[in-house]
Protein backbone atom coordinates (compact mmCIF):
# COMPACT_ATOMS: atom_id res chain seq x y z
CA UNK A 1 -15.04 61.35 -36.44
CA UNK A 2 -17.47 60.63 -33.70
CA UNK A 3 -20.26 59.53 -36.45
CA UNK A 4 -17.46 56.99 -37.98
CA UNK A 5 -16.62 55.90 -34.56
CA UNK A 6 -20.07 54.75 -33.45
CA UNK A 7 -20.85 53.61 -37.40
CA UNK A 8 -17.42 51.14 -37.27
CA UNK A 9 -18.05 50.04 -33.27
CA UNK A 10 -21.18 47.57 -33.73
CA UNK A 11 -19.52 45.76 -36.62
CA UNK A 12 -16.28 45.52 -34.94
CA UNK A 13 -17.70 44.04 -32.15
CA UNK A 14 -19.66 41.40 -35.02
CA UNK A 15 -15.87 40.44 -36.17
CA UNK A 16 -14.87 39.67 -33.02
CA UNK A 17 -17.44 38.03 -31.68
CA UNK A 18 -17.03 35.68 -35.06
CA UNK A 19 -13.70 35.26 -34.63
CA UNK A 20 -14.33 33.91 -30.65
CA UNK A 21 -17.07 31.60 -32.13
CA UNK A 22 -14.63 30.32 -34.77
CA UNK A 23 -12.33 29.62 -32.13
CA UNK A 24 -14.96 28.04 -29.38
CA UNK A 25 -15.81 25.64 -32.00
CA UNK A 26 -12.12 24.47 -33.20
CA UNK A 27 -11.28 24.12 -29.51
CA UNK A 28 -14.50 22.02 -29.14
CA UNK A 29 -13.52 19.70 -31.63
CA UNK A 30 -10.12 19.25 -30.48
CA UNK A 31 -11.56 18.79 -27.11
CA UNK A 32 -13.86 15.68 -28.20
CA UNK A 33 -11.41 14.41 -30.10
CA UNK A 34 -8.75 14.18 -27.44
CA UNK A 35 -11.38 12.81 -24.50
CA UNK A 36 -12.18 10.24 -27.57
CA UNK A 37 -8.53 8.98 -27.73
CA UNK A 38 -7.98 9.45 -23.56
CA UNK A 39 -11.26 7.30 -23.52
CA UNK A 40 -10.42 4.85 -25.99
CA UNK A 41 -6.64 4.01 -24.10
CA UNK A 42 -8.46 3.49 -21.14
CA UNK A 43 -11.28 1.41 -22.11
CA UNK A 44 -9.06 -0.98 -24.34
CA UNK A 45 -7.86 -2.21 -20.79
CA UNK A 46 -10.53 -1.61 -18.03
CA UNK A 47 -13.82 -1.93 -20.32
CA UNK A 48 -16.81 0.14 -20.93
CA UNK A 49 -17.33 1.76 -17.84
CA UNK A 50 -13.96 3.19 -17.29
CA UNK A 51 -13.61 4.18 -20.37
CA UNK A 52 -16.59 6.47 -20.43
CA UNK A 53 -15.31 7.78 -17.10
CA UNK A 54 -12.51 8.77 -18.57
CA UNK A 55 -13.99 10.63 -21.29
CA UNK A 56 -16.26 12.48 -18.73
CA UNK A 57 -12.67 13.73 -16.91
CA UNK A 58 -10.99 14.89 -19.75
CA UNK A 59 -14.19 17.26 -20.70
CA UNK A 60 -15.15 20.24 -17.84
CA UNK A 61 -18.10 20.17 -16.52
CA UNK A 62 -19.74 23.76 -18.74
CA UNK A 63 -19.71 20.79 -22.02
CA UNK A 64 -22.55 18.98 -22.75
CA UNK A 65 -21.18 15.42 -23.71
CA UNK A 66 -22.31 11.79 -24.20
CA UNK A 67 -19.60 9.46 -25.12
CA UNK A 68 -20.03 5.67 -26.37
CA UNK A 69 -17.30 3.04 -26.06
CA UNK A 70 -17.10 -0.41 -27.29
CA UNK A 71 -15.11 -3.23 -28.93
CA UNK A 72 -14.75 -3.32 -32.62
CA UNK A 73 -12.52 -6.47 -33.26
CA UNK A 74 -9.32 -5.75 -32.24
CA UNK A 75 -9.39 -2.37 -31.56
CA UNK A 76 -11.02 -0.44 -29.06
CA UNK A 77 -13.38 2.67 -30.04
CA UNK A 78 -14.93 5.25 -28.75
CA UNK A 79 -16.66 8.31 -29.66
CA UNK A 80 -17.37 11.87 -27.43
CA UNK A 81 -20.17 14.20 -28.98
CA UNK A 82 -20.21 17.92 -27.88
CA UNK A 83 -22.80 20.29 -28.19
CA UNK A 84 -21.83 23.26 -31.01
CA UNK A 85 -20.91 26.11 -28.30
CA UNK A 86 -22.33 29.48 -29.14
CA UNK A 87 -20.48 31.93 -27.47
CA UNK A 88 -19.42 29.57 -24.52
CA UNK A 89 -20.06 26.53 -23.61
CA UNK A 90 -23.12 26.22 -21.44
CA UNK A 91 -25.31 28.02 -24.33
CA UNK A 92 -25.52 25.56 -27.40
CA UNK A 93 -27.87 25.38 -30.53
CA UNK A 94 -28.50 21.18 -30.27
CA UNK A 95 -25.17 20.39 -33.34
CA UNK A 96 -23.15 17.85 -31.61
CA UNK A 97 -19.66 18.00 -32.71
CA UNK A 98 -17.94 14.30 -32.48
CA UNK A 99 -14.29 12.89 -31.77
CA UNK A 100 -13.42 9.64 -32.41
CA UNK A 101 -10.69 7.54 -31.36
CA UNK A 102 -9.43 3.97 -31.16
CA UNK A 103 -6.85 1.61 -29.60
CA UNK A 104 -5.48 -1.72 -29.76
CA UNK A 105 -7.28 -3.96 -27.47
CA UNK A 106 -5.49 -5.68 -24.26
CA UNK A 107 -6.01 -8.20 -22.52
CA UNK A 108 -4.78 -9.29 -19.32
């Protein structure tokens, strides 16, 4: 039993530290995508440099991120890239993972 135990205990530890990966990186992407559309509200009334703010305040400080905002027509975009997480968030391997998100422009 104590031969099975130490056989099943390095690849139970592999499963789980796949599953925490698996979830790092879905919570990343959520993450970028909702500083994208926080970002994107905020910009489509107080401009560029707000709206990057805002993206920066919606991300903590362990994330890697660059975000771009600007005026496409009528609506308002911008974009958040994270760095793929491996293992947590202050180690990365260089992927950037990217949210998007748009609103209607407004004027005042």
């Amino acid at each position: 039993m104590a031969v099975e135990f130490v056989g099943m205990v390095p690849l139970i530890l592999l499963l789980v530290a796949a599953v925490w990966e698996c979830v790092l990186i879905g919570y990343a992407f959520s993450l970028a995508g909702n500083a994208a559309d926080e970002a994107a509200r905020v910009g489509a009334v107080h401009g560029e440099a707000a709206c990057e703010e805002a993206a920066a305040r919606h991300i903590g400080g362990a994330w890697r991120m660059s975000a771009f905002c600007q005026e496409s027509g009528d609506v308002y975009k911008a974009t958040v890239r994270l760095n793929l997480p491996v293992l947590y968030p202050g180690l990365d391997v260089g992927v950037p993972i990217e949210g998007v998100g748009g609103s209607a422009t407004e004027k005042e």
